[in-house]
N, C-alpha and C. Protein backbone atom coordinates (compact mmCIF):
# COMPACT_ATOMS: atom_id res chain seq x y z
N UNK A 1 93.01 92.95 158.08
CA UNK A 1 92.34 91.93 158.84
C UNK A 1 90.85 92.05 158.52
N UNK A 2 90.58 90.93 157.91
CA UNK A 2 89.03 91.42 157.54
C UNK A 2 88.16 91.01 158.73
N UNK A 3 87.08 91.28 158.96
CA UNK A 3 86.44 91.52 160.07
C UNK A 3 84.48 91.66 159.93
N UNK A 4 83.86 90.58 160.31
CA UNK A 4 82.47 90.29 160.31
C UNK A 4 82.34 89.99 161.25
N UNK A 5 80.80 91.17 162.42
CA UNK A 5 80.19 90.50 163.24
C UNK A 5 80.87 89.32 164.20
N UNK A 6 82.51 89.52 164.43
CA UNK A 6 83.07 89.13 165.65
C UNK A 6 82.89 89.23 166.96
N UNK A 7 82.82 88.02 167.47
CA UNK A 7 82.76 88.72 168.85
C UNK A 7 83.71 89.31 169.70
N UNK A 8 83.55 90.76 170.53
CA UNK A 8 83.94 91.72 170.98
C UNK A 8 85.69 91.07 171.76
N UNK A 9 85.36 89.76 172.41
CA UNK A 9 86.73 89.66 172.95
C UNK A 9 87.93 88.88 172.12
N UNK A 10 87.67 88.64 170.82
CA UNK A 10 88.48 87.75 169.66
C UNK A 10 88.72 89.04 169.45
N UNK A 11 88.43 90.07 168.70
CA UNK A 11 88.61 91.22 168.25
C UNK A 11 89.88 92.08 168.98
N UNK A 12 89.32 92.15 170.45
CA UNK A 12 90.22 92.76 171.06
C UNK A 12 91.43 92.60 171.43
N UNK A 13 91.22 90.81 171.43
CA UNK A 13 92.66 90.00 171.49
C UNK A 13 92.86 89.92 169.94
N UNK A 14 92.97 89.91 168.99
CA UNK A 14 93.51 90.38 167.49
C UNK A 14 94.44 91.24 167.88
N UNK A 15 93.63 92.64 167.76
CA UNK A 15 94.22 93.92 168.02
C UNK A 15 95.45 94.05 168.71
N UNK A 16 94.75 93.40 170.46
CA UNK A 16 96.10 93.30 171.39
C UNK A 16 97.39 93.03 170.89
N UNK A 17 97.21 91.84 169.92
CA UNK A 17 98.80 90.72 169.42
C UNK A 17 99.61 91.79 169.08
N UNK A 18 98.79 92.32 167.98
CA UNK A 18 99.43 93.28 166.97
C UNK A 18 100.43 94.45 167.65
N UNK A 19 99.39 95.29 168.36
CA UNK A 19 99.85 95.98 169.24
C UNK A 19 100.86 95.94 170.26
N UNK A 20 100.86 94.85 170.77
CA UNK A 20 102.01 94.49 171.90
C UNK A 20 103.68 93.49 171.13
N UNK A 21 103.43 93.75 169.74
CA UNK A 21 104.72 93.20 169.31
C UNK A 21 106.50 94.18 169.80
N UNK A 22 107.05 93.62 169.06
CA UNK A 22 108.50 94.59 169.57
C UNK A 22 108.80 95.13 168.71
N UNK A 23 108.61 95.07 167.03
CA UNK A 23 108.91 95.64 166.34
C UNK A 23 107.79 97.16 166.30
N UNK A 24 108.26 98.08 166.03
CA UNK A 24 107.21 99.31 166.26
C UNK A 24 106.83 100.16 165.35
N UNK A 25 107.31 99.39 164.15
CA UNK A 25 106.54 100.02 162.84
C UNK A 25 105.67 99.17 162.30
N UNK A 26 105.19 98.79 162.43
CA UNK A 26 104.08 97.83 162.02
C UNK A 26 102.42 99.00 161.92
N UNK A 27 101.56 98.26 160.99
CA UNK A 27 100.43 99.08 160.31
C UNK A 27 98.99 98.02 160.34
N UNK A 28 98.52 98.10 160.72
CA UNK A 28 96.96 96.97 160.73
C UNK A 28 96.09 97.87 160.05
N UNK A 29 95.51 96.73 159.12
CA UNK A 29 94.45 97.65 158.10
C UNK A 29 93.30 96.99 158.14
N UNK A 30 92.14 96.95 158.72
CA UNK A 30 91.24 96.14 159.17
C UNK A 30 89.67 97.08 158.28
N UNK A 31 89.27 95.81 157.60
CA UNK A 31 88.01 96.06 156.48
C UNK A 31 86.93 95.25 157.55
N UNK A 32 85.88 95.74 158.04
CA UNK A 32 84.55 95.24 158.47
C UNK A 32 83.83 95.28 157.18
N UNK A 33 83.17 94.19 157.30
CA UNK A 33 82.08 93.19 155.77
C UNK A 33 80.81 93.91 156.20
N UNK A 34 81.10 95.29 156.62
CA UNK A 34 78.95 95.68 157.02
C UNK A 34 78.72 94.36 158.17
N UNK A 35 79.37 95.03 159.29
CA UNK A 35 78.45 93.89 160.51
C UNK A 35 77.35 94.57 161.08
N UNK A 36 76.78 93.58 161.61
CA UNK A 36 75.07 93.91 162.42
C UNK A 36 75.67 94.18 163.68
N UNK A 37 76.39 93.51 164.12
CA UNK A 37 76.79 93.72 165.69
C UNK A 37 76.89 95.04 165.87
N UNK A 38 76.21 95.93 166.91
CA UNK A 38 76.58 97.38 167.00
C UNK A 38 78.06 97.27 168.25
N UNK A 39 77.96 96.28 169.03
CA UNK A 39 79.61 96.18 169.56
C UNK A 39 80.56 96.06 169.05
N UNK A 40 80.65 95.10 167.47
CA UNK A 40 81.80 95.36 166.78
C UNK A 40 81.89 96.59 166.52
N UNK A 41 81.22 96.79 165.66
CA UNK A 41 80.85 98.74 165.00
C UNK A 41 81.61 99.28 166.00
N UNK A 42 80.77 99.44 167.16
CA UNK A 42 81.28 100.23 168.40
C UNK A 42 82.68 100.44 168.67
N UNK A 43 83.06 99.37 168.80
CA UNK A 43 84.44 99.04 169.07
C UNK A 43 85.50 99.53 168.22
N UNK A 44 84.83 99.28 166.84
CA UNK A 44 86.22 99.68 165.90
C UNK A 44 86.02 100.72 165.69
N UNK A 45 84.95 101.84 165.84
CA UNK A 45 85.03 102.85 165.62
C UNK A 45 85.60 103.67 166.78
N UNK A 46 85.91 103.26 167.78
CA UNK A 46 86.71 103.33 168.98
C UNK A 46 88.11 103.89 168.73
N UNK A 47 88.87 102.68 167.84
CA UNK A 47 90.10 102.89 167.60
C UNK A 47 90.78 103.99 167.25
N UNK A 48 91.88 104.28 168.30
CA UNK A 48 92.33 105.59 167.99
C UNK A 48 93.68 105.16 167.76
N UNK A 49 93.98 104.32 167.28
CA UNK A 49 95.35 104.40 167.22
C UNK A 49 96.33 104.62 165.47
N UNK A 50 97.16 105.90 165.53
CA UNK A 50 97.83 106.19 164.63
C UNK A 50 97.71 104.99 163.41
N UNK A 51 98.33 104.12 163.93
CA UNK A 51 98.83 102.88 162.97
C UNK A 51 97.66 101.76 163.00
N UNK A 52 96.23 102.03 163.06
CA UNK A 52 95.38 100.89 162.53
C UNK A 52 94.76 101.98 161.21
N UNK A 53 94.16 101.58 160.25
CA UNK A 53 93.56 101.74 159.26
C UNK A 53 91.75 101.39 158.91
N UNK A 54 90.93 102.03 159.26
CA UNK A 54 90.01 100.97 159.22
C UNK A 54 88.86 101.66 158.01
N UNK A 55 88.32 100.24 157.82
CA UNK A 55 87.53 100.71 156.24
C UNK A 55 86.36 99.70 156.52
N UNK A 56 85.34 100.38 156.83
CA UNK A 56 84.11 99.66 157.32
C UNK A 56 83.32 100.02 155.67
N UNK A 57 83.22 98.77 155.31
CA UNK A 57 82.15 98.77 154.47
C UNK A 57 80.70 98.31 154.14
N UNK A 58 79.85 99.17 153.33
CA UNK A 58 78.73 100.14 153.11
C UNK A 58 77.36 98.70 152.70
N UNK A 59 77.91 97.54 152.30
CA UNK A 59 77.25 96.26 151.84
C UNK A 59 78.06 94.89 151.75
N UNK A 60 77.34 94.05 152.95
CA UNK A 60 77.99 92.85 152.65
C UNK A 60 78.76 92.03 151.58
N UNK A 61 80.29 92.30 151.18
CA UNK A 61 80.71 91.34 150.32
C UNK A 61 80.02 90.03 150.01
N UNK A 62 80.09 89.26 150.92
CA UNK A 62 79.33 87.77 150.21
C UNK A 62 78.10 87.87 150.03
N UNK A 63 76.91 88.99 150.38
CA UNK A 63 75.91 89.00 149.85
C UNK A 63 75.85 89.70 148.27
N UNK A 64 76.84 89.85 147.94
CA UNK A 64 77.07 90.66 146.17
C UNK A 64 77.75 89.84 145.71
N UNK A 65 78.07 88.67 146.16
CA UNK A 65 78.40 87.35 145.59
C UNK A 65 77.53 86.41 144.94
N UNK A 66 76.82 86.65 145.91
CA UNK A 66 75.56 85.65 145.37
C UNK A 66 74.62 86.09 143.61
């Protein structure tokens, strides 16, 4: 799930869906684009759960586009 400078309650309802399914092997792998928001940051660095994956990266993708 890629992930930029979202705001805090889209995020959390993302997460929630995932989390509250019935099947119980399921894996979320969520890449942050270098956000400014220190609540996103905050937040995903929060996550403690076994089965999310997270890979916050170091420089904006679409700014190395340009």
């Amino acid at each position: 799930m890629p992930v930029y400078n979202v705001e805090l309650k889209w995020l959390k309802a993302a997460i929630s869906s995932v989390r509250h399914k019935i099947y119980p092997h399921w894996q979320l792998c969520i890449v942050d684009d270098h956000s400014s928001r220190q609540e996103t940051l905050d937040h995903l660095k929060s996550l403690e759960y076994p089965a999310i994956q997270l890979k916050i990266l170091t420089e904006n993708q679409e700014s190395l586009a340009s």
